[in-house]
C-alpha atoms as a PDB file:
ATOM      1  CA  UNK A   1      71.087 100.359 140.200  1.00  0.00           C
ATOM      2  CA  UNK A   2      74.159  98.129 140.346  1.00  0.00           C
ATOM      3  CA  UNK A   3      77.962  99.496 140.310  1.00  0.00           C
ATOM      4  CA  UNK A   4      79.472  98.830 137.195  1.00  0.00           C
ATOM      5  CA  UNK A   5      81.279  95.247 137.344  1.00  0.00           C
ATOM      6  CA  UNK A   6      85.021  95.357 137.073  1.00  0.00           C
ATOM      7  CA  UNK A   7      86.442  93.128 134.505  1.00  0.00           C
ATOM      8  CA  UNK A   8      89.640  92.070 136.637  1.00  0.00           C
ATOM      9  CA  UNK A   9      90.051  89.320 133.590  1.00  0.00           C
ATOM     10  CA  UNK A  10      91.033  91.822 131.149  1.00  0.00           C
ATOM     11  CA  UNK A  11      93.763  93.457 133.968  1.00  0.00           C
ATOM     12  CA  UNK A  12      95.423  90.291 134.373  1.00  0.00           C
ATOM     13  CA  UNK A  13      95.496  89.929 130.601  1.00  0.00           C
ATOM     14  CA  UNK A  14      97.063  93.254 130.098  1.00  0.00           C
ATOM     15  CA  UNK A  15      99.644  93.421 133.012  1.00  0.00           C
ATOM     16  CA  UNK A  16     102.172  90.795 131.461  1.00  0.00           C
ATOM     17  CA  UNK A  17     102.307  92.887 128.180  1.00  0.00           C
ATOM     18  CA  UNK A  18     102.221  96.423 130.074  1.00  0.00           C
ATOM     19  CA  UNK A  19     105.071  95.152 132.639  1.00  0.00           C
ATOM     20  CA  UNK A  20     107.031  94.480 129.765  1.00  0.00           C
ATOM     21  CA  UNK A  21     106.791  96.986 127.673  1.00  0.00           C
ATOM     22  CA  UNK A  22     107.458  99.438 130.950  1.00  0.00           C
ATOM     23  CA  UNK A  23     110.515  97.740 131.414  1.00  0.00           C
ATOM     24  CA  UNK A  24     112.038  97.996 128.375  1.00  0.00           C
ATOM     25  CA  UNK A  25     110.149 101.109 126.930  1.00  0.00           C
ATOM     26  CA  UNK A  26     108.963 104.248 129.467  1.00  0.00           C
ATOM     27  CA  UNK A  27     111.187 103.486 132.200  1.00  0.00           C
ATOM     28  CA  UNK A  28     114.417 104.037 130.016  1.00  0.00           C
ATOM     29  CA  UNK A  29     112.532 106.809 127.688  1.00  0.00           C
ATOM     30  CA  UNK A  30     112.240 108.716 131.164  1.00  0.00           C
ATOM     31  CA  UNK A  31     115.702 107.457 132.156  1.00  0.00           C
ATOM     32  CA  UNK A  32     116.863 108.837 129.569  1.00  0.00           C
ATOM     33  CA  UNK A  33     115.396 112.419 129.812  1.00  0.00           C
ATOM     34  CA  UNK A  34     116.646 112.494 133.472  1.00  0.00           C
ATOM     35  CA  UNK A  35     120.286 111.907 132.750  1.00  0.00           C
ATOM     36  CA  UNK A  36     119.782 114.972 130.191  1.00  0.00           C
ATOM     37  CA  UNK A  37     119.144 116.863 133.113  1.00  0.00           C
ATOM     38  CA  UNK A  38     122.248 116.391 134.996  1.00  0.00           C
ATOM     39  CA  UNK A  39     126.049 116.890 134.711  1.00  0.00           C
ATOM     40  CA  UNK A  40     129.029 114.443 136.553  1.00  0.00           C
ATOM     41  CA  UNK A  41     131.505 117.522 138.116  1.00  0.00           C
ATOM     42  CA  UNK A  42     134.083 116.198 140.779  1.00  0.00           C
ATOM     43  CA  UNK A  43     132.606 112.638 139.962  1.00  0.00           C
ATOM     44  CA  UNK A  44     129.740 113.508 141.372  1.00  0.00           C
ATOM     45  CA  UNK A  45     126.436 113.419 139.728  1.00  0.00           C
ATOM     46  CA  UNK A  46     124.950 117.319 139.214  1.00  0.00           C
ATOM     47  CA  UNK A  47     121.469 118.834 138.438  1.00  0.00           C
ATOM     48  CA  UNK A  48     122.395 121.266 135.715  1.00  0.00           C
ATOM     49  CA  UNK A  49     118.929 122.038 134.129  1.00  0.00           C
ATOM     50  CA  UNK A  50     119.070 122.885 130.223  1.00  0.00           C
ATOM     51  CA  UNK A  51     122.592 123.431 130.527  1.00  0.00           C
ATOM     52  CA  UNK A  52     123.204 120.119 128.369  1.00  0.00           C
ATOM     53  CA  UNK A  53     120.788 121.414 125.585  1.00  0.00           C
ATOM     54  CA  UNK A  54     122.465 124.827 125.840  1.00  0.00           C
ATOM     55  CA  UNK A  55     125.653 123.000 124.864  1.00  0.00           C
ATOM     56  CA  UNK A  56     124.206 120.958 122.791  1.00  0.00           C
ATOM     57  CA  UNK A  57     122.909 123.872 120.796  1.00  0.00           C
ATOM     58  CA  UNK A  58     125.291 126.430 121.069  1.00  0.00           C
ATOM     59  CA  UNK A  59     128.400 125.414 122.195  1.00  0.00           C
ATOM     60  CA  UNK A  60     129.915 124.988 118.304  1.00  0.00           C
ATOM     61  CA  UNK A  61     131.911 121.728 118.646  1.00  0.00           C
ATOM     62  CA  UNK A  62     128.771 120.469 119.609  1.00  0.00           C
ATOM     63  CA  UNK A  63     126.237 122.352 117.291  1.00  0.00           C
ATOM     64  CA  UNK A  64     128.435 121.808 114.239  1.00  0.00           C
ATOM     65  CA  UNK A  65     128.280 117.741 114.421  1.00  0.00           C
ATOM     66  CA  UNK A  66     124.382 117.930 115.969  1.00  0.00           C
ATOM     67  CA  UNK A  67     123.244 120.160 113.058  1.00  0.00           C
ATOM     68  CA  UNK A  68     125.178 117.974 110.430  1.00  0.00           C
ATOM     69  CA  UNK A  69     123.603 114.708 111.807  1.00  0.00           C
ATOM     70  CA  UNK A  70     120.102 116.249 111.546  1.00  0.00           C
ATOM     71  CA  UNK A  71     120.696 117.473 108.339  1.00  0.00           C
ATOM     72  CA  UNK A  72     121.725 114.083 106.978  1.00  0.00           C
ATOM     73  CA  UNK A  73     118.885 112.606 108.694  1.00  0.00           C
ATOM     74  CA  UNK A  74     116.617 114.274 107.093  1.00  0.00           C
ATOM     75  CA  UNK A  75     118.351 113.628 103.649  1.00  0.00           C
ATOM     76  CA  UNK A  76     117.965 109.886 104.690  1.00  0.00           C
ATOM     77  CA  UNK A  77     114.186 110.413 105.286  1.00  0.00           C
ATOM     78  CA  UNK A  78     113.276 112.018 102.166  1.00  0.00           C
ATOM     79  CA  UNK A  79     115.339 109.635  99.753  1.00  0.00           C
ATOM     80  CA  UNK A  80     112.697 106.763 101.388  1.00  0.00           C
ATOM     81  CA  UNK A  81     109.835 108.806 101.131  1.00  0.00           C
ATOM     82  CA  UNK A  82     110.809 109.932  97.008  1.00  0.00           C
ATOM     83  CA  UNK A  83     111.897 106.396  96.168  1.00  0.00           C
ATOM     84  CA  UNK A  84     110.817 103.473  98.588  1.00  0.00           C
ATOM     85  CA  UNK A  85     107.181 104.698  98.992  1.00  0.00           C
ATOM     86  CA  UNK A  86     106.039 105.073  95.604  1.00  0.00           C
ATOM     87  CA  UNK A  87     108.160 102.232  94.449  1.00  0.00           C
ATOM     88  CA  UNK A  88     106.207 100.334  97.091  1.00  0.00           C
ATOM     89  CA  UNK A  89     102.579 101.936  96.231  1.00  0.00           C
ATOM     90  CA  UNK A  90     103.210 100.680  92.569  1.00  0.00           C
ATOM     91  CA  UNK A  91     104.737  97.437  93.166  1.00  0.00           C
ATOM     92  CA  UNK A  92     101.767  96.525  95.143  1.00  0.00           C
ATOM     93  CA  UNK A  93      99.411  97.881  92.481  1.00  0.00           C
ATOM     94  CA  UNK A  94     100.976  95.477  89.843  1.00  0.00           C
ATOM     95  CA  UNK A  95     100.999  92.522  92.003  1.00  0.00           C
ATOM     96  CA  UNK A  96      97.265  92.973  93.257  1.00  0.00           C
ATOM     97  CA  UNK A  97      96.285  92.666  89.515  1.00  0.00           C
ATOM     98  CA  UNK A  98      94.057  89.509  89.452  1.00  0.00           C
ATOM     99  CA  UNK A  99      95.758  88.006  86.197  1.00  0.00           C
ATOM    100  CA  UNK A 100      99.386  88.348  87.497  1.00  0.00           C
ATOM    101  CA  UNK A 101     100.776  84.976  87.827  1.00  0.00           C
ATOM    102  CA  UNK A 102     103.369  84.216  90.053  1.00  0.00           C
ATOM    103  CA  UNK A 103     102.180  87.345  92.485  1.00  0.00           C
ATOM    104  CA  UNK A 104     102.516  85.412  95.853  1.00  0.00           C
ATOM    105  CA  UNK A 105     106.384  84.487  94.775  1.00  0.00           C
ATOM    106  CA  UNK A 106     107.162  88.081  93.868  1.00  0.00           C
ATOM    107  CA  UNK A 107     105.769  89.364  97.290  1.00  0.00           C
ATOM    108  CA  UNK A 108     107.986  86.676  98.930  1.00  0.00           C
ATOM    109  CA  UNK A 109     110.937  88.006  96.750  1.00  0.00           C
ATOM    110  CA  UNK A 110     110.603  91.663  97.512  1.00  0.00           C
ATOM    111  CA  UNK A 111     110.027  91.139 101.050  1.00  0.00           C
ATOM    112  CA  UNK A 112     112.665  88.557 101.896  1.00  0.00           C
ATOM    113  CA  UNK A 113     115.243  91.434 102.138  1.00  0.00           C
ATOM    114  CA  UNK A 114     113.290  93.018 105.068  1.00  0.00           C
ATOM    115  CA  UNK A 115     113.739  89.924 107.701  1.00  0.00           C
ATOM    116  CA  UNK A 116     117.609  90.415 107.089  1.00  0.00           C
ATOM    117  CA  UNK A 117     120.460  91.515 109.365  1.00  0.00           C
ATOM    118  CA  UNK A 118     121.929  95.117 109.100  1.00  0.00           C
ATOM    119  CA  UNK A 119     124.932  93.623 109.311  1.00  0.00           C
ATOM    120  CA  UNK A 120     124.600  90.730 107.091  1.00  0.00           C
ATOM    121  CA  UNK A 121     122.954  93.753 104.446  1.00  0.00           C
ATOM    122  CA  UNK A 122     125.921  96.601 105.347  1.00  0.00           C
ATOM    123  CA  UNK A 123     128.701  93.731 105.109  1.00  0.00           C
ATOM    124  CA  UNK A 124     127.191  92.400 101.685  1.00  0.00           C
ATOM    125  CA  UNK A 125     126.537  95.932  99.958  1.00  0.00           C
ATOM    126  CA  UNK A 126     130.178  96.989 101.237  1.00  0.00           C
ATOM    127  CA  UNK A 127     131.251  94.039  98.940  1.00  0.00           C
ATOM    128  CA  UNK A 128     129.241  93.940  96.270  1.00  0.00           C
ATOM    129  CA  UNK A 129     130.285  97.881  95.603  1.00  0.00           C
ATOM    130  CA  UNK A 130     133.811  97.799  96.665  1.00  0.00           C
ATOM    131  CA  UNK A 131     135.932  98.838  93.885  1.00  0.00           C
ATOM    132  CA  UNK A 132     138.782  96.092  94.515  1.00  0.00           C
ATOM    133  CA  UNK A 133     136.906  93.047  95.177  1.00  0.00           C
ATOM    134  CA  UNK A 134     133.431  93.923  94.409  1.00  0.00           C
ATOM    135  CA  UNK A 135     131.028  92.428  91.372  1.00  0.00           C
ATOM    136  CA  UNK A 136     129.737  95.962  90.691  1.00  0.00           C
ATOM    137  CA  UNK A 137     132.311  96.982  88.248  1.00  0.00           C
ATOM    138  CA  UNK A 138     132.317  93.756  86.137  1.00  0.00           C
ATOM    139  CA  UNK A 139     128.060  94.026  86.077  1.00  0.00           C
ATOM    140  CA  UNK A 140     128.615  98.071  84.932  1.00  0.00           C
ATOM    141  CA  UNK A 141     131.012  97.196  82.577  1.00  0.00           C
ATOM    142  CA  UNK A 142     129.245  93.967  81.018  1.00  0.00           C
ATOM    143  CA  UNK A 143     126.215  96.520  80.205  1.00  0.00           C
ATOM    144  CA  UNK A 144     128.301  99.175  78.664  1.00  0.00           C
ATOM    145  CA  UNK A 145     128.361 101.349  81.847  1.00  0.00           C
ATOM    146  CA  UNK A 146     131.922 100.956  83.499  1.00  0.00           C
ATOM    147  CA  UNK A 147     132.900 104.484  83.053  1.00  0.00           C
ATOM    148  CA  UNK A 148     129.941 105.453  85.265  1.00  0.00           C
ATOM    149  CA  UNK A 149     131.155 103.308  88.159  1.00  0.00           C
ATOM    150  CA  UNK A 150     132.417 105.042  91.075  1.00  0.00           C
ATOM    151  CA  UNK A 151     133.469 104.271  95.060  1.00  0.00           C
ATOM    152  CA  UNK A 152     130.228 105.242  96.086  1.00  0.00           C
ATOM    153  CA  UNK A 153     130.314 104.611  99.852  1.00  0.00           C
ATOM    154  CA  UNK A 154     133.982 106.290  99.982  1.00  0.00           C
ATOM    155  CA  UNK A 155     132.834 109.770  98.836  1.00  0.00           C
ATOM    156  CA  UNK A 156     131.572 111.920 100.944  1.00  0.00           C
ATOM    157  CA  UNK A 157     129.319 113.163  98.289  1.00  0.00           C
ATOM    158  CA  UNK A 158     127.448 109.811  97.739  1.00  0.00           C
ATOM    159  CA  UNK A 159     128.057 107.697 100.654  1.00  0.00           C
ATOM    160  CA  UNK A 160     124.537 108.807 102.256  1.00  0.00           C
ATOM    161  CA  UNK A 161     122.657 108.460  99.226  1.00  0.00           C
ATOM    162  CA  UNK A 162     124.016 105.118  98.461  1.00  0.00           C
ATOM    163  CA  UNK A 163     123.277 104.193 102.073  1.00  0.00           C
ATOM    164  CA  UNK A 164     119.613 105.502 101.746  1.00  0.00           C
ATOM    165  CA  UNK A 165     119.097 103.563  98.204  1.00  0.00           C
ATOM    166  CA  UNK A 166     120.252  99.982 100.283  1.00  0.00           C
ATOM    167  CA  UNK A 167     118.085 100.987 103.077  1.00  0.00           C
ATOM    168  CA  UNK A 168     115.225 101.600 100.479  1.00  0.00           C
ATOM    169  CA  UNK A 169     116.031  98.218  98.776  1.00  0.00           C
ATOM    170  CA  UNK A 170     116.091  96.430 102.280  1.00  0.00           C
ATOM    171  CA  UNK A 171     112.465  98.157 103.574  1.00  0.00           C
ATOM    172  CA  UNK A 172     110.197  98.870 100.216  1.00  0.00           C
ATOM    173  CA  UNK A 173     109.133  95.122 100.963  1.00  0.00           C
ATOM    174  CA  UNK A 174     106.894  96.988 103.884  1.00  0.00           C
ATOM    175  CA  UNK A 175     105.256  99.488 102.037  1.00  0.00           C
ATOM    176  CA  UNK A 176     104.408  97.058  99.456  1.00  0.00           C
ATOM    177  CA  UNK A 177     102.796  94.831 101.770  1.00  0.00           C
ATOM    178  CA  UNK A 178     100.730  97.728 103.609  1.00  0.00           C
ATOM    179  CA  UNK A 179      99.969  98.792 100.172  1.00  0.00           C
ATOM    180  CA  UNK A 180      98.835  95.566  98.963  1.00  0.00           C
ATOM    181  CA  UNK A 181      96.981  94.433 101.968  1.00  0.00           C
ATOM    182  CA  UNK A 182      94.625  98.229 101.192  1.00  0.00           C
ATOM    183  CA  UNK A 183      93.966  97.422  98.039  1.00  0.00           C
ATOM    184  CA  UNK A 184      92.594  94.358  98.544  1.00  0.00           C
ATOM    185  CA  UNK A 185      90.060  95.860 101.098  1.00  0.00           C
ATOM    186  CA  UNK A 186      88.764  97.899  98.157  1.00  0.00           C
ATOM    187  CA  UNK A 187      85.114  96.652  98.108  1.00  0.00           C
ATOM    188  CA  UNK A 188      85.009  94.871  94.755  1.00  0.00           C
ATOM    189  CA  UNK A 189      81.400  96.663  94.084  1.00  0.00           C
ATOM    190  CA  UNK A 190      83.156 100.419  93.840  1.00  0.00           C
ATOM    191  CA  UNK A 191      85.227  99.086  91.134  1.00  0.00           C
ATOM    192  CA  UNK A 192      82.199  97.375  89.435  1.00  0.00           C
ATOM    193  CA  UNK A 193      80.709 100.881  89.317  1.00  0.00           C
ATOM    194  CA  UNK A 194      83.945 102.489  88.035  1.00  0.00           C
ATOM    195  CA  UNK A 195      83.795  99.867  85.173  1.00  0.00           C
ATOM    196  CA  UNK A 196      79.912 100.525  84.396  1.00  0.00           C
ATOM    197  CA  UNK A 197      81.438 104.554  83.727  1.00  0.00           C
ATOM    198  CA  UNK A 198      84.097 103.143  82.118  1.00  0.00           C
ATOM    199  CA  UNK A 199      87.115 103.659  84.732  1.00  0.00           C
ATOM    200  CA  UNK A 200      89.122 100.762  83.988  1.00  0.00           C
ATOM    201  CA  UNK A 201      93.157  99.872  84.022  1.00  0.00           C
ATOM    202  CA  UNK A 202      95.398 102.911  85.125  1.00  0.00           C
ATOM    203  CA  UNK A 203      92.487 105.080  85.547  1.00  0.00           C
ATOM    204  CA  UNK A 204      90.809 103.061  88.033  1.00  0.00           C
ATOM    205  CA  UNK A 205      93.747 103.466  90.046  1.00  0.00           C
ATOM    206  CA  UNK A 206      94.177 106.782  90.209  1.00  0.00           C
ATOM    207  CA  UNK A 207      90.575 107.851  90.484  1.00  0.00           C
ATOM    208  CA  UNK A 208      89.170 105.387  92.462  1.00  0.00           C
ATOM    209  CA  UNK A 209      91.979 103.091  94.191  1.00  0.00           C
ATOM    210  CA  UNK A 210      94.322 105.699  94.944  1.00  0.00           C
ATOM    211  CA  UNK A 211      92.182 108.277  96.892  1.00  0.00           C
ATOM    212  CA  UNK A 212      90.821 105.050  99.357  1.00  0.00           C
ATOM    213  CA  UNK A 213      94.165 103.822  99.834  1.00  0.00           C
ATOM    214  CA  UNK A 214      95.651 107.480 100.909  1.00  0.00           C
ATOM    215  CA  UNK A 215      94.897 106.502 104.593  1.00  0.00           C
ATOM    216  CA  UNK A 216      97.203 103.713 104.729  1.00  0.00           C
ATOM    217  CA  UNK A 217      99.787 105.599 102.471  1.00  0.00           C
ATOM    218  CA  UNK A 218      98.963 108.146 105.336  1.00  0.00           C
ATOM    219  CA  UNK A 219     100.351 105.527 107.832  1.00  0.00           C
ATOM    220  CA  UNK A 220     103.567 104.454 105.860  1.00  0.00           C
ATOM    221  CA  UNK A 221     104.679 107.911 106.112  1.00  0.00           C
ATOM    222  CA  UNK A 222     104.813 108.495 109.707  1.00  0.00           C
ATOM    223  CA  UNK A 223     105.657 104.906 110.160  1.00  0.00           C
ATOM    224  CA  UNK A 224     108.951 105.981 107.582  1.00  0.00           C
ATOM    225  CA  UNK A 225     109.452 109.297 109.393  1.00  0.00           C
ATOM    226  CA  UNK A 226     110.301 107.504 112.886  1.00  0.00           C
ATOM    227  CA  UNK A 227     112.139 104.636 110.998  1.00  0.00           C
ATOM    228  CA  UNK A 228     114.689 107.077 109.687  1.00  0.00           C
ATOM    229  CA  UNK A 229     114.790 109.310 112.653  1.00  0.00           C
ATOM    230  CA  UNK A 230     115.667 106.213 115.135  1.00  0.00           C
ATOM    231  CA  UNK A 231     117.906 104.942 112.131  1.00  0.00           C
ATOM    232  CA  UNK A 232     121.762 103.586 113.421  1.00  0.00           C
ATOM    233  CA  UNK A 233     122.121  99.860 112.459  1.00  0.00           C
ATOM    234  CA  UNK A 234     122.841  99.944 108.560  1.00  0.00           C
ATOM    235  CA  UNK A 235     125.321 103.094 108.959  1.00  0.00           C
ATOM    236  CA  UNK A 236     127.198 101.694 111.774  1.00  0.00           C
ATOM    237  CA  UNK A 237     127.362  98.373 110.150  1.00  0.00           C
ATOM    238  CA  UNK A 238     128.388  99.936 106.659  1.00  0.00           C
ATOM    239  CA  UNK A 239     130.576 102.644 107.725  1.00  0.00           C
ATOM    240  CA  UNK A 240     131.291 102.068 111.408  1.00  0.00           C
ATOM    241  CA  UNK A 241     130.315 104.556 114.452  1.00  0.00           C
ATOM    242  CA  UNK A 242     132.406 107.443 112.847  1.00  0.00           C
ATOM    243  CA  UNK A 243     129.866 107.366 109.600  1.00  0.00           C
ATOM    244  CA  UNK A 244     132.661 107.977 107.437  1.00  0.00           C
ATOM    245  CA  UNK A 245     134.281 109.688 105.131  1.00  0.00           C
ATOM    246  CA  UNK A 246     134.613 112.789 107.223  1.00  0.00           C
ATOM    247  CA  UNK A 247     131.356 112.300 109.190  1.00  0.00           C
ATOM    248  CA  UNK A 248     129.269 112.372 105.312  1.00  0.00           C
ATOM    249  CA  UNK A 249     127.176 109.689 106.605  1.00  0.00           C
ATOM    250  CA  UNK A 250     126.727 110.911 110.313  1.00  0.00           C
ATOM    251  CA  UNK A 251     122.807 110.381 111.623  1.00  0.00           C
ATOM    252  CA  UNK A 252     121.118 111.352 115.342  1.00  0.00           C
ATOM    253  CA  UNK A 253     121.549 107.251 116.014  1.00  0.00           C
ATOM    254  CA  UNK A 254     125.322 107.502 115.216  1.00  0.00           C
ATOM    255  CA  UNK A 255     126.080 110.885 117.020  1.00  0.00           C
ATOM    256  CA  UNK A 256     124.256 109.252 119.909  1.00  0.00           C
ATOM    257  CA  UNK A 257     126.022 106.050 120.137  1.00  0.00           C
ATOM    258  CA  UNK A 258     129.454 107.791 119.860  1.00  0.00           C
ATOM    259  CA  UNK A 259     128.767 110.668 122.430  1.00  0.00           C
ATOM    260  CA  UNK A 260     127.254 108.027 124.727  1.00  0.00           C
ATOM    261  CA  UNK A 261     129.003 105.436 125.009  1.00  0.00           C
ATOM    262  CA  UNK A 262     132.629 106.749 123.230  1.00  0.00           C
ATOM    263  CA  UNK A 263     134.729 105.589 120.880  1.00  0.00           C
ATOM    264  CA  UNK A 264     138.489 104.686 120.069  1.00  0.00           C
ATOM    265  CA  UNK A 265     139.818 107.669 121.466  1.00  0.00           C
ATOM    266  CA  UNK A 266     136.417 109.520 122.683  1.00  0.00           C
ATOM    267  CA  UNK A 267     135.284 108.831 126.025  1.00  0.00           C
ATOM    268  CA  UNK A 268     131.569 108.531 126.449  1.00  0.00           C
ATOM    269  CA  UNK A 269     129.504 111.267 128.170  1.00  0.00           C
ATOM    270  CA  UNK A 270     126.086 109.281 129.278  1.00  0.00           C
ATOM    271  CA  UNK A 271     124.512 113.332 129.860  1.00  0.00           C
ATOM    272  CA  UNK A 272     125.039 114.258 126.869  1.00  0.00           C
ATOM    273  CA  UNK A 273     124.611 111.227 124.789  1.00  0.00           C
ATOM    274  CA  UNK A 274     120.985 111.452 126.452  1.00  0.00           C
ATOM    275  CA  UNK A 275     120.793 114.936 125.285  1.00  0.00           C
ATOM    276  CA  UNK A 276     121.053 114.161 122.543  1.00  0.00           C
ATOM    277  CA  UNK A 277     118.799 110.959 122.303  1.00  0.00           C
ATOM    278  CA  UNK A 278     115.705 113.548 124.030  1.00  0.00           C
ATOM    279  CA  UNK A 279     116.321 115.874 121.131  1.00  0.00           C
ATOM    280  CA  UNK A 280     115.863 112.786 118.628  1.00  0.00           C
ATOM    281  CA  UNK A 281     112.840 111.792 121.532  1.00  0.00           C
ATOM    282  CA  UNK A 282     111.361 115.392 120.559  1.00  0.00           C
ATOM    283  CA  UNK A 283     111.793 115.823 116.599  1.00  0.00           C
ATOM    284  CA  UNK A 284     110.022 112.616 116.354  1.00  0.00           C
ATOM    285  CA  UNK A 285     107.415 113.502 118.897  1.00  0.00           C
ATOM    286  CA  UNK A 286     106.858 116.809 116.898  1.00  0.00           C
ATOM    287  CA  UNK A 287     106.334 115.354 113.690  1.00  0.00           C
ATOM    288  CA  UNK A 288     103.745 112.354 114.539  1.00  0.00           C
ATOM    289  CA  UNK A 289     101.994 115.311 116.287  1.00  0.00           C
ATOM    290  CA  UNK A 290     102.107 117.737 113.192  1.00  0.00           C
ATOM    291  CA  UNK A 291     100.970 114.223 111.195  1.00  0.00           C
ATOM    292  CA  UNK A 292      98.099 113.679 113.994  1.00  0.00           C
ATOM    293  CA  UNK A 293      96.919 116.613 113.691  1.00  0.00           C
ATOM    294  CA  UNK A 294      96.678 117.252 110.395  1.00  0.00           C
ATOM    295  CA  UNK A 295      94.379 113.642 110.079  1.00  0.00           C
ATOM    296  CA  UNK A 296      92.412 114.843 112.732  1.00  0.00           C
ATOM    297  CA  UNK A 297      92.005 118.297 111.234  1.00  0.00           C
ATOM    298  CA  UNK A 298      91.062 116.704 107.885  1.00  0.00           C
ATOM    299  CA  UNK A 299      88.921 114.392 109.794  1.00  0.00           C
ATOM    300  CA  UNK A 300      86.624 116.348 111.508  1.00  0.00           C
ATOM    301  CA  UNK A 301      86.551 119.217 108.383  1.00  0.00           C
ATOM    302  CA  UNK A 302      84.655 115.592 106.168  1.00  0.00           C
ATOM    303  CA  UNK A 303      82.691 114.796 109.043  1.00  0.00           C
ATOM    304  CA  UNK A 304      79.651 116.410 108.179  1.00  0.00           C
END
């Protein structure tokens, strides 16, 4: 019997694309979770174990701004996941409807928006809602509601919110697309048989359209989950690296990038930034693993 014949074709393919992404990818993810490890003392570099983490979890001038970056992090995550998902699931169920005219320029519309800059969408939003120079007031007020219009990214009570709600209307062009692209998979002979028991219109939808398409809304939400936990470019670009007012709009990314590198008067700490980013490395590890294995668990309980 002959050995098995090594493809050495399909190496050579592969090594361009897995030297790169080893560059730029594991070598600095494990980088990363080395400098967590050590310590500079006397200006010399110092194996200190957990003793980072320690800080970063107990030590309270640490713990206070770590807890209240997670905290808004996940406030950012679930806004997306309440608004931008199902705003995407349903936009992409009205423009898959055959008759729709126009559908391919409404796609282009809604998705334009997600090939922007952060900075070019921060800088713009900061404008548009300033209350001195901004064309928010004068829309309110043309419809009746000026008396509702507020500084919304200068209070610390809406600044994140706001945030999340431009980040939603930047991104629900991807949902809609993954969306969209599922439901036209739908084999057009299950919804011939819906029609012959008369499932038809909204019905359809929900009984037959929604429960094939839960896989790919399955996707979307892990794929939103590690969006918003390696989040940093809108709030820096909106409300700078201190995520103002009084930290309101402070994420992981941001408590990184200031602990890292430093800022204005803060000098950067490179062990602890990396802390930091290994904690973000882990909460995002844990969840695609709790999202993994609940598929798989669902998986093998239909596969008989």
């Amino acid at each position: 019997m002959k050995p098995p014949r090594i493809r050495w074709h399909i190496l050579v393919f592969l090594a361009p694309a897995l030297l790169v992404y080893t560059t730029i990818m594991i070598f600095p993810l494990f980088n990363t979770l080395r400098l967590a490890l050590f310590d500079e003392v006397d200006q010399a570099r110092v194996f200190v174990g957990l003793d980072n983490f320690r800080t970063l979890f107990g030590d309270p001038r640490w713990s206070a701004s770590f807890w209240n970056a997670l905290g808004n992090n996940f406030w950012f995550f679930v806004i997306h996941m309440l608004v931008q998902n199902p705003i995407g699931i349903l936009l992409a169920a009205i423009l898959s409807h055959p008759r729709l005219r126009f559908a391919a320029l409404y796609r282009t519309a809604i998705f334009v928006p997600t090939i922007l800059s952060f900075v070019i969408v921060g800088f713009a939003w900061k404008l548009i809602l300033s209350p001195i120079w901004g064309i928010a007031p004068e829309m309110m007020d043309s419809v009746g509601l000026g008396d509702f219009f507020q500084p919304w990214l200068g209070l610390e009570g809406t600044a994140l919110t706001t945030l999340a709600l431009i980040s939603v209307w930047q991104f629900v062009g991807i949902p809609l697309m993954l969306i969209y692209a599922a439901l036209l998979s739908i084999p057009e002979e299950i919804l011939e048989a819906g029609e012959c028991d008369g499932i038809t219109g909204a019905a359809a939808f929900w009984k037959i359209k929604l429960p094939l398409i839960l896989p790919s809304i399955g996707i979307i939400s892990i794929l939103t989950f590690v969006g918003n936990f390696n989040a940093f470019d809108l709030i820096y670009a909106a409300q700078g690296a201190l995520a103002g007012p009084d930290f309101s709009t402070d994420i992981l990314g941001t408590f990184m990038y200031r602990t890292f590198f430093g800022f204005q008067l803060q000098l950067g700490d490179p062990h602890m930034g990396s802390a930091i980013a290994s904690a973000m490395f882990a909460i995002i590890l844990i969840g695609v693993c709790i999202y993994l294995f609940g598929i798989q668990t669902r998986l093998r309980r239909y596969q008989f």
